[in-house]
C-alpha atoms as a PDB file:
ATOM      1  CA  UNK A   1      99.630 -41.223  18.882  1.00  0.00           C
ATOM      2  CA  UNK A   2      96.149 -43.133  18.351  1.00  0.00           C
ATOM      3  CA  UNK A   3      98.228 -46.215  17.695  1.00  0.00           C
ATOM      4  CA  UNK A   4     100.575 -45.834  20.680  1.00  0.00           C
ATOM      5  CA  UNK A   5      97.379 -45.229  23.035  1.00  0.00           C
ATOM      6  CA  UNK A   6      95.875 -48.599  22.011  1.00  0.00           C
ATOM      7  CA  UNK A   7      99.125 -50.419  22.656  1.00  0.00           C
ATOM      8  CA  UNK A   8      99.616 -49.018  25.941  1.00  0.00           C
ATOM      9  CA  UNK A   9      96.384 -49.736  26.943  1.00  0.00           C
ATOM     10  CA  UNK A  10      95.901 -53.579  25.284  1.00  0.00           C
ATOM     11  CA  UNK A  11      99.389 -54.908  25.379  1.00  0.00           C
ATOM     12  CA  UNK A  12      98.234 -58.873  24.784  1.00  0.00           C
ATOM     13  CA  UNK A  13      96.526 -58.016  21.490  1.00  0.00           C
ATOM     14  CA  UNK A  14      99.833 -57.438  20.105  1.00  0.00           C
ATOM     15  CA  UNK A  15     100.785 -60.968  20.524  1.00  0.00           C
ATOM     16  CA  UNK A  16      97.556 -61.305  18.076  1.00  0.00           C
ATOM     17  CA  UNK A  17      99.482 -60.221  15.160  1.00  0.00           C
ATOM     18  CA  UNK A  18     102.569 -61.912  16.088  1.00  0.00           C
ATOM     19  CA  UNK A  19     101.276 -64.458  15.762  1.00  0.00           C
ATOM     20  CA  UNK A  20     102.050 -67.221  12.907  1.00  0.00           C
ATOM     21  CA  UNK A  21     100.136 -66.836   9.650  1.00  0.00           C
ATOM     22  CA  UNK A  22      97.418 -69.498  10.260  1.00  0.00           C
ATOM     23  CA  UNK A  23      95.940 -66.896  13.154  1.00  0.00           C
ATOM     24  CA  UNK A  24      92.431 -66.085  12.089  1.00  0.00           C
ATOM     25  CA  UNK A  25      92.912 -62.186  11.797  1.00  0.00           C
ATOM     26  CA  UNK A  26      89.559 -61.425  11.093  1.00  0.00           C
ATOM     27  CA  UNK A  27      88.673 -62.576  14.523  1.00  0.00           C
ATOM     28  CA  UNK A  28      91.388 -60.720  16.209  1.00  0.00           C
ATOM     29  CA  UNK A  29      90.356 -57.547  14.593  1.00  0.00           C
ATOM     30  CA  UNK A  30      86.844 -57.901  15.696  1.00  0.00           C
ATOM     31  CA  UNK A  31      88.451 -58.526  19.395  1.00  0.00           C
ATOM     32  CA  UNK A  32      90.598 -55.810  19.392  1.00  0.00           C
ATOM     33  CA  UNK A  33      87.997 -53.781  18.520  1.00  0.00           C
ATOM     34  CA  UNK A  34      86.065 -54.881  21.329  1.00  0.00           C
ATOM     35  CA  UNK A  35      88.456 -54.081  23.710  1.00  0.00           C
ATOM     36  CA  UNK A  36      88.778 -50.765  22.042  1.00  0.00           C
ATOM     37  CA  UNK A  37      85.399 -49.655  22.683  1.00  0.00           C
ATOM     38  CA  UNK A  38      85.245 -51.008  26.427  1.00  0.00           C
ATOM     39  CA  UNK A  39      88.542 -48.120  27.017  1.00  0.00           C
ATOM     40  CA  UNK A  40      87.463 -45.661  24.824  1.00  0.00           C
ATOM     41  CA  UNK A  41      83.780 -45.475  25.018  1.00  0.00           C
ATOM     42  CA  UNK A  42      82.982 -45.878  21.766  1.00  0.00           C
ATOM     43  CA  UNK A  43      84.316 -47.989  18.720  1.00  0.00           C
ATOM     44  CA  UNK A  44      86.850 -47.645  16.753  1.00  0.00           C
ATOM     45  CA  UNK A  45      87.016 -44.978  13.722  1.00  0.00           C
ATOM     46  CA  UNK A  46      85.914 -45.740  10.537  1.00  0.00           C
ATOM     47  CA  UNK A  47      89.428 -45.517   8.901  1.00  0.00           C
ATOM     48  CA  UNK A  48      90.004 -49.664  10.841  1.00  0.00           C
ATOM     49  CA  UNK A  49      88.671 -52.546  10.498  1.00  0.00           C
ATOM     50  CA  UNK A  50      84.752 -52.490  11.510  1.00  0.00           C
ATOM     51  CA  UNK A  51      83.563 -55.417  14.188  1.00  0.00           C
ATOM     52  CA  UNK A  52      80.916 -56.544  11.586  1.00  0.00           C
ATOM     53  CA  UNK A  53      82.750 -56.538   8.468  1.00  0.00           C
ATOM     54  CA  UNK A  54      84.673 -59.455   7.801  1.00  0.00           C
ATOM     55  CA  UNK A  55      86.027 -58.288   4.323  1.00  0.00           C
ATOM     56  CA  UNK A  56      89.116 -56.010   5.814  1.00  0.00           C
ATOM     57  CA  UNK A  57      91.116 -58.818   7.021  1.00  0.00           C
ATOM     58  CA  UNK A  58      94.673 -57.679   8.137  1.00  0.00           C
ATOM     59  CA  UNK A  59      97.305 -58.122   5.216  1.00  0.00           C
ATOM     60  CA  UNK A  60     101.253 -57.965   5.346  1.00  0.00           C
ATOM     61  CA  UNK A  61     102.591 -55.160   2.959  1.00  0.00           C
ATOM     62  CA  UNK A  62     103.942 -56.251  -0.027  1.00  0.00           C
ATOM     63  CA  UNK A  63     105.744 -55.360  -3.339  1.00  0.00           C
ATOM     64  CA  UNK A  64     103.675 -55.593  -6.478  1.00  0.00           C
ATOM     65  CA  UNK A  65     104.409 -57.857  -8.593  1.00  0.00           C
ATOM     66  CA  UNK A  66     102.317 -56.161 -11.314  1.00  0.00           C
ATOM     67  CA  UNK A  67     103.891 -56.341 -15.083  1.00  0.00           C
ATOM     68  CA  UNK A  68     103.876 -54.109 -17.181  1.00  0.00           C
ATOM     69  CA  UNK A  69     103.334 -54.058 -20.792  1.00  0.00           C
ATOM     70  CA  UNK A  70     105.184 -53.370 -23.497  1.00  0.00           C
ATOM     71  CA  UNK A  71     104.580 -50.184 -25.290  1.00  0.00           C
ATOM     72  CA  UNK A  72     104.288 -50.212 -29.135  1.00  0.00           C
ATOM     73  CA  UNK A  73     107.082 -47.766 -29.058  1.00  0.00           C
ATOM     74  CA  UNK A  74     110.400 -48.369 -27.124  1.00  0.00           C
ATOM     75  CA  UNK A  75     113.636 -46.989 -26.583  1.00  0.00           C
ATOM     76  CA  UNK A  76     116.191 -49.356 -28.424  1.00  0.00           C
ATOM     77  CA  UNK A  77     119.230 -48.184 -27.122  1.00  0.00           C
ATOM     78  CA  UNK A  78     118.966 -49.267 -23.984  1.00  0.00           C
ATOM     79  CA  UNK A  79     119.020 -53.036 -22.749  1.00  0.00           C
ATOM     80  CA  UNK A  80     116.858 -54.779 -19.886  1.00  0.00           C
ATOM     81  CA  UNK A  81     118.687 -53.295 -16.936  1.00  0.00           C
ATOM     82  CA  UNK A  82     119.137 -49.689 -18.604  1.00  0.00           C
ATOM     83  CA  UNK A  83     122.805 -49.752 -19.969  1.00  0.00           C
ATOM     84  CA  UNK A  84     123.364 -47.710 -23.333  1.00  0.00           C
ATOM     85  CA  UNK A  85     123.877 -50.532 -26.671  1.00  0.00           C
ATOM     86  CA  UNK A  86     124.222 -50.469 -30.111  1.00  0.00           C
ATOM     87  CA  UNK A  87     121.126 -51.746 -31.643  1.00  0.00           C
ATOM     88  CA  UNK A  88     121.287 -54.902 -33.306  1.00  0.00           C
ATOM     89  CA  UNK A  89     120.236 -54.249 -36.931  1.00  0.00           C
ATOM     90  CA  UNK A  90     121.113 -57.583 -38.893  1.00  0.00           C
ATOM     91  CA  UNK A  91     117.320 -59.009 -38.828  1.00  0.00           C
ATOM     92  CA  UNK A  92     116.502 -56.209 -40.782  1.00  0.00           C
ATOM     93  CA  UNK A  93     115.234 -56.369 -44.448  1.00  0.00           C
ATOM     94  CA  UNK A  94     117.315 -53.677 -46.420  1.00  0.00           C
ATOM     95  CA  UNK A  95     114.962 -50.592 -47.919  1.00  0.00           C
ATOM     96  CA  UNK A  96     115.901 -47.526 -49.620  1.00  0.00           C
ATOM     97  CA  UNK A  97     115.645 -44.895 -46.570  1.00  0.00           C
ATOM     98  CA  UNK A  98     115.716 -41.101 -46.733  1.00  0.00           C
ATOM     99  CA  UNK A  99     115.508 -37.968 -44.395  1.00  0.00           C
ATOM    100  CA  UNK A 100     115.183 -34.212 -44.778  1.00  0.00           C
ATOM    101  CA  UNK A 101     116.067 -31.748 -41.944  1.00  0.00           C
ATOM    102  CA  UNK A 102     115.910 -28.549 -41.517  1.00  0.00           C
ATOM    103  CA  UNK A 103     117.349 -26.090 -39.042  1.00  0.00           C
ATOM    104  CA  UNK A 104     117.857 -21.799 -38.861  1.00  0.00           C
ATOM    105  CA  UNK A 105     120.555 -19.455 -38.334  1.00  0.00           C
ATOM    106  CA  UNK A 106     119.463 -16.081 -37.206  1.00  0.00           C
ATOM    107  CA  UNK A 107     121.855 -13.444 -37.712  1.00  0.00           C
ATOM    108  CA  UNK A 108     120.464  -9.759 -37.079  1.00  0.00           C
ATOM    109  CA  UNK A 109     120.396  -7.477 -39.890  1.00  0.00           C
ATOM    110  CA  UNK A 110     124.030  -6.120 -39.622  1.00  0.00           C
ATOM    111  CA  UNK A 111     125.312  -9.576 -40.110  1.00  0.00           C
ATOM    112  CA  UNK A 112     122.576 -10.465 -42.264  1.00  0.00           C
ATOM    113  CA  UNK A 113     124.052  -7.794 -45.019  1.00  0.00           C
ATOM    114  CA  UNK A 114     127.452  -9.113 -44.784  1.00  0.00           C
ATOM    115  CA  UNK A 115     126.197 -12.130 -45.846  1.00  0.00           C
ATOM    116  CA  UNK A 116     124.701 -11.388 -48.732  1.00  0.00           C
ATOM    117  CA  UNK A 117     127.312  -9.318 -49.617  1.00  0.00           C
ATOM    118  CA  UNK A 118     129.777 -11.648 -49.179  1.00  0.00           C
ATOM    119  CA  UNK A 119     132.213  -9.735 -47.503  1.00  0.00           C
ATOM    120  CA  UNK A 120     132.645 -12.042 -44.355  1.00  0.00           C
ATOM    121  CA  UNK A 121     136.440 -11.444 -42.880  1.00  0.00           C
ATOM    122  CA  UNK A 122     136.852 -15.229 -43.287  1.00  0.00           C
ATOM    123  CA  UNK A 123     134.607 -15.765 -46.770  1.00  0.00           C
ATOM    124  CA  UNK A 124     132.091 -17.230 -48.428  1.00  0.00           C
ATOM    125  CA  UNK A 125     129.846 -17.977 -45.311  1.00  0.00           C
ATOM    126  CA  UNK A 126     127.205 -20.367 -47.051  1.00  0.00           C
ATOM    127  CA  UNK A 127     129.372 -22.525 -49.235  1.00  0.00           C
ATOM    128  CA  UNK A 128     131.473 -23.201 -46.194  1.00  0.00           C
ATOM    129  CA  UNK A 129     128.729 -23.513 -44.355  1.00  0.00           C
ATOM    130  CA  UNK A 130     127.199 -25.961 -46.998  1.00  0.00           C
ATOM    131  CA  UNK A 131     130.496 -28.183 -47.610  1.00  0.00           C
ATOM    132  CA  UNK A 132     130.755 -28.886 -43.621  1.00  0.00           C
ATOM    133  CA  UNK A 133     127.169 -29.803 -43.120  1.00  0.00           C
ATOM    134  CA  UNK A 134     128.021 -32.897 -45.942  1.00  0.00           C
ATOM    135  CA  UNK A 135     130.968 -33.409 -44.310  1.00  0.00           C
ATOM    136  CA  UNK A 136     129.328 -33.795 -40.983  1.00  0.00           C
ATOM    137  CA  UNK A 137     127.002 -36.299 -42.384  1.00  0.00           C
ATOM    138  CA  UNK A 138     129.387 -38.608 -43.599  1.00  0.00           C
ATOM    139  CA  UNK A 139     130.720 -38.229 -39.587  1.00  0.00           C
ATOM    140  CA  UNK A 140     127.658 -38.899 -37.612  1.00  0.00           C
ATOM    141  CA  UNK A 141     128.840 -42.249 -36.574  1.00  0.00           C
ATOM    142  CA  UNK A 142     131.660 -40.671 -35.373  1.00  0.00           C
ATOM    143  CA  UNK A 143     129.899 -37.963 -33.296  1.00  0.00           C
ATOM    144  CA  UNK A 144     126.729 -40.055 -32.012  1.00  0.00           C
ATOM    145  CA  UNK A 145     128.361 -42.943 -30.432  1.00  0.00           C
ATOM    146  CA  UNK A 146     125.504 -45.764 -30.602  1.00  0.00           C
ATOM    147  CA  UNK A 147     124.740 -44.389 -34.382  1.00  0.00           C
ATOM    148  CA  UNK A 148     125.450 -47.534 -37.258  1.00  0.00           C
ATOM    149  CA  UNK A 149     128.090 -46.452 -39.556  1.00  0.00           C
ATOM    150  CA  UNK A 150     126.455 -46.477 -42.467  1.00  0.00           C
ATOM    151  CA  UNK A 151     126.997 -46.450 -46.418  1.00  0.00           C
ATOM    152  CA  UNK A 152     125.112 -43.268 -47.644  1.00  0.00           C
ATOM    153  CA  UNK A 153     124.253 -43.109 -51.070  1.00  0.00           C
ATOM    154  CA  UNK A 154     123.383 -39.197 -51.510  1.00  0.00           C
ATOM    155  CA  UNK A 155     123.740 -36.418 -48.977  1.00  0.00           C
ATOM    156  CA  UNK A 156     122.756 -32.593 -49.876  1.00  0.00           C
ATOM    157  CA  UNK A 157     122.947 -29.458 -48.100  1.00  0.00           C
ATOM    158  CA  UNK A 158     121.405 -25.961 -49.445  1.00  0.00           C
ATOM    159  CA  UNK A 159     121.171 -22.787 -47.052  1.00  0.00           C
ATOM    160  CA  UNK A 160     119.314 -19.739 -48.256  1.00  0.00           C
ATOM    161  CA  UNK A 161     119.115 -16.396 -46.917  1.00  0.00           C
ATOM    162  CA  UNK A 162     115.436 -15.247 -45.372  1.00  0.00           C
ATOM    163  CA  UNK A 163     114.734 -11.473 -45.609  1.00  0.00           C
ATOM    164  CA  UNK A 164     112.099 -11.472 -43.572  1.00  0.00           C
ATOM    165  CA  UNK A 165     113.438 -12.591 -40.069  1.00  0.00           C
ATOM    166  CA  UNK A 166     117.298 -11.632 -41.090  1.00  0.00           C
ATOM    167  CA  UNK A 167     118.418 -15.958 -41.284  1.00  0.00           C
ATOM    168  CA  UNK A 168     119.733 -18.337 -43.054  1.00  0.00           C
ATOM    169  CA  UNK A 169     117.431 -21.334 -43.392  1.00  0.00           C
ATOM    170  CA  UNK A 170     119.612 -25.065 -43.666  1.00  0.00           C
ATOM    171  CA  UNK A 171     117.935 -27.677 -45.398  1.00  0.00           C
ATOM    172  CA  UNK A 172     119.362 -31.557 -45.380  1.00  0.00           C
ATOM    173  CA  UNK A 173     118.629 -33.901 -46.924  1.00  0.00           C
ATOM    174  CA  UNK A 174     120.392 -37.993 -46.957  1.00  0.00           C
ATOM    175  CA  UNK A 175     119.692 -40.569 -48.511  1.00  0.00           C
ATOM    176  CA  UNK A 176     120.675 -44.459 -48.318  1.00  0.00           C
ATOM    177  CA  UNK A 177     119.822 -48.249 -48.759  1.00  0.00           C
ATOM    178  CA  UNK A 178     120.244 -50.674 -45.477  1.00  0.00           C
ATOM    179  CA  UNK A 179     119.006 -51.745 -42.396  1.00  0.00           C
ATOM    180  CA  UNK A 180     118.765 -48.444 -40.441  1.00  0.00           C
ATOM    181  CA  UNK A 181     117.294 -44.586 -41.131  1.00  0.00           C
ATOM    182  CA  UNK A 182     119.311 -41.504 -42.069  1.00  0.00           C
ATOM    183  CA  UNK A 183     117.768 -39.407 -39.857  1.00  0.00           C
ATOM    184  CA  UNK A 184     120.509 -38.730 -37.786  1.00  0.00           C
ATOM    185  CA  UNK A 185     122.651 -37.865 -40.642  1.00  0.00           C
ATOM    186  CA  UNK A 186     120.540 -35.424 -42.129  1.00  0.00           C
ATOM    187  CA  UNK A 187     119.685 -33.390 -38.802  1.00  0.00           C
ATOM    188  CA  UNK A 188     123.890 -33.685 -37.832  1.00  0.00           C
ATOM    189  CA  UNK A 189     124.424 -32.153 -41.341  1.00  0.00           C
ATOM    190  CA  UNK A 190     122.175 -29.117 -40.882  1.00  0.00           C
ATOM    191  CA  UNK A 191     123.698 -28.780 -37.280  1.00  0.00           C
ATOM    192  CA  UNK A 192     126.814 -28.474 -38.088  1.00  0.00           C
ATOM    193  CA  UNK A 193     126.385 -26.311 -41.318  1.00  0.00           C
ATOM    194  CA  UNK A 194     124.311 -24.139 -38.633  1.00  0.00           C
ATOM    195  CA  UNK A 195     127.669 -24.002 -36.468  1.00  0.00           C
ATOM    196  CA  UNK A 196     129.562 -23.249 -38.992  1.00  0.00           C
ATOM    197  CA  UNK A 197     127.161 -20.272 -40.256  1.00  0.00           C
ATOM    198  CA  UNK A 198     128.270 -19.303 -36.268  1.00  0.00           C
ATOM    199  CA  UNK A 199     131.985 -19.427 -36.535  1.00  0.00           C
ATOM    200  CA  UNK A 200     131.947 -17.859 -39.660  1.00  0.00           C
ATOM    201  CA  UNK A 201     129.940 -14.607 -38.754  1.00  0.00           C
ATOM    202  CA  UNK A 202     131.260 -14.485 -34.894  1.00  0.00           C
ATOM    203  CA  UNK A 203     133.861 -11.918 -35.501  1.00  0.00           C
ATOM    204  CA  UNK A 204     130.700  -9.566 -35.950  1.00  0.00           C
ATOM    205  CA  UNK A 205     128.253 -10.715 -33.905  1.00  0.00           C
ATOM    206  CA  UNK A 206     128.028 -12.886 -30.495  1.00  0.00           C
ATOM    207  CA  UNK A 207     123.744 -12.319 -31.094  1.00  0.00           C
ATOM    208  CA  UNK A 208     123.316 -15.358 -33.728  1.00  0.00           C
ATOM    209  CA  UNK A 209     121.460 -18.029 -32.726  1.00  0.00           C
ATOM    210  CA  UNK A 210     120.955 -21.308 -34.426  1.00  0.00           C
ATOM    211  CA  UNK A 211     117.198 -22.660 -33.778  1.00  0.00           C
ATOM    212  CA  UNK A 212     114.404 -25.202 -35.327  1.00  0.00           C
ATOM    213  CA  UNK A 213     116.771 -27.866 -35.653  1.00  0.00           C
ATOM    214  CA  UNK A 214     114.066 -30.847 -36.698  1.00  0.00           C
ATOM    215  CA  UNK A 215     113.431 -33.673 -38.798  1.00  0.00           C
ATOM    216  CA  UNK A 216     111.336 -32.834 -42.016  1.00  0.00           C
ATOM    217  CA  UNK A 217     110.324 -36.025 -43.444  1.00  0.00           C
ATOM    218  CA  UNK A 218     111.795 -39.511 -43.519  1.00  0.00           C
ATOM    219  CA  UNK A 219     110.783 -42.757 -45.320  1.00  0.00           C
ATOM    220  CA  UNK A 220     111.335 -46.413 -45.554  1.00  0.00           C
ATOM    221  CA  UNK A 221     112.488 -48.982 -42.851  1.00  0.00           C
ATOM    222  CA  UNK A 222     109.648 -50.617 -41.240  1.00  0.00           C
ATOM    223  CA  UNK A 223     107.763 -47.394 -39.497  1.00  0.00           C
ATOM    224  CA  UNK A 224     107.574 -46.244 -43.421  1.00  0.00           C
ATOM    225  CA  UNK A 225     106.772 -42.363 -43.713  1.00  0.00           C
ATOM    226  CA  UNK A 226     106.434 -39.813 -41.577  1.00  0.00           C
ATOM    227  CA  UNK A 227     106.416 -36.102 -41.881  1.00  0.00           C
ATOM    228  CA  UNK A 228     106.497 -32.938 -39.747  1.00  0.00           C
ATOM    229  CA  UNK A 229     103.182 -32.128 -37.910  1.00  0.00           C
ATOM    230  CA  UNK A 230     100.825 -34.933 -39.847  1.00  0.00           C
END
């Protein structure tokens, strides 16, 4: 409203910034607020440009053209303009690579009985459980779609039962030599042998739930070792 006050009231000083770029601004702003205070009494607020400050010279909006850096850690499955690729791992020097996951079932202590029991309608709930989760590891590439299909050299599965929460804790662990990590293969074979803790225990129970599905420990490849909460 301030705005439409001042235009109504000085209509020429709008051909002041209409003017072409050579137009010494400065010295229209100190006109305009001369004008300004001869209508309204009394200049201009401090949020515009003062009379006797030459430093806020009008300026056109503009995009910045700032750049950003690159961050020491990227996501490399995406290219320059976003799109989802396969990362290029040829450069790579080969190293012997590992990863340990680990993930829980928790079945309730009803279910939890039948387990250990072993009288499951459909079996032997853990060695099932155990032969799918190294089954899914040798699969990963075909579940993740941007993960390398790679040669694995040792994949191992154990599950345990845990008395004190009533759960069966999944540990997996994979193991190769190339260009890229087994991390995904190692967390994809707890998953799975967490799923199929699920389908073999559903009959009795819709209550499990499969939780703390993480990466343990990995090593090699150029970021070398790393380990859960160090």
């Amino acid at each position: 409203m301030f705005l439409r006050r001042i235009v109504a009231v000085c209509p020429h000083s709008r051909r002041m910034f209409n003017s072409s770029g050579s137009h010494d601004y400065a010295s229209a702003i100190q006109e305009l607020n001369k004008e300004m205070e001869s209508v309204f009494g009394e200049p201009p607020p401090d949020g515009l440009a003062s009379s006797g400050d030459n430093n806020h010279v009008y300026e056109e909006p503009r995009l910045s053209s700032q750049k950003f850096g690159k961050s020491s850690f990227e996501l490399t499955h995406t290219g320059n303009s976003g799109e989802a690729q396969m990362v290029d791992v040829s450069p790579k020097e080969s190293s012997k690579r590992t990863a340990i996951a680990n993930c829980k079932v928790i079945l309730g202590e009803r279910v939890f009985d039948l387990v250990m029991a072993n009288q499951m309608a459909k079996g032997d709930v853990l060695t099932v459980a155990k032969i799918a989760g190294i089954t899914a590891a040798k699969q990963t590439s075909n579940l993740i779609p941007l993960c390398h299909n790679i040669s694995l050299t040792h994949v191992q599965v154990d599950l345990r039962l845990n008395h004190e929460d009533f759960s069966v804790i999944i540990e997996g662990e994979a193991a190769s030599t190339g260009k890229t990590g087994v991390e995904m293969e190692a967390m994809t074979a707890v998953s799975v042998a967490g799923l199929t803790v699920y389908d073999m225990c559903k009959a009795a129970s819709k209550d499990i739930v499969i939780t703390d599905i993480r990466l343990k420990h990995k090593s090699g490849g150029k970021s070398g070792d790393w380990s859960w909460g160090q």
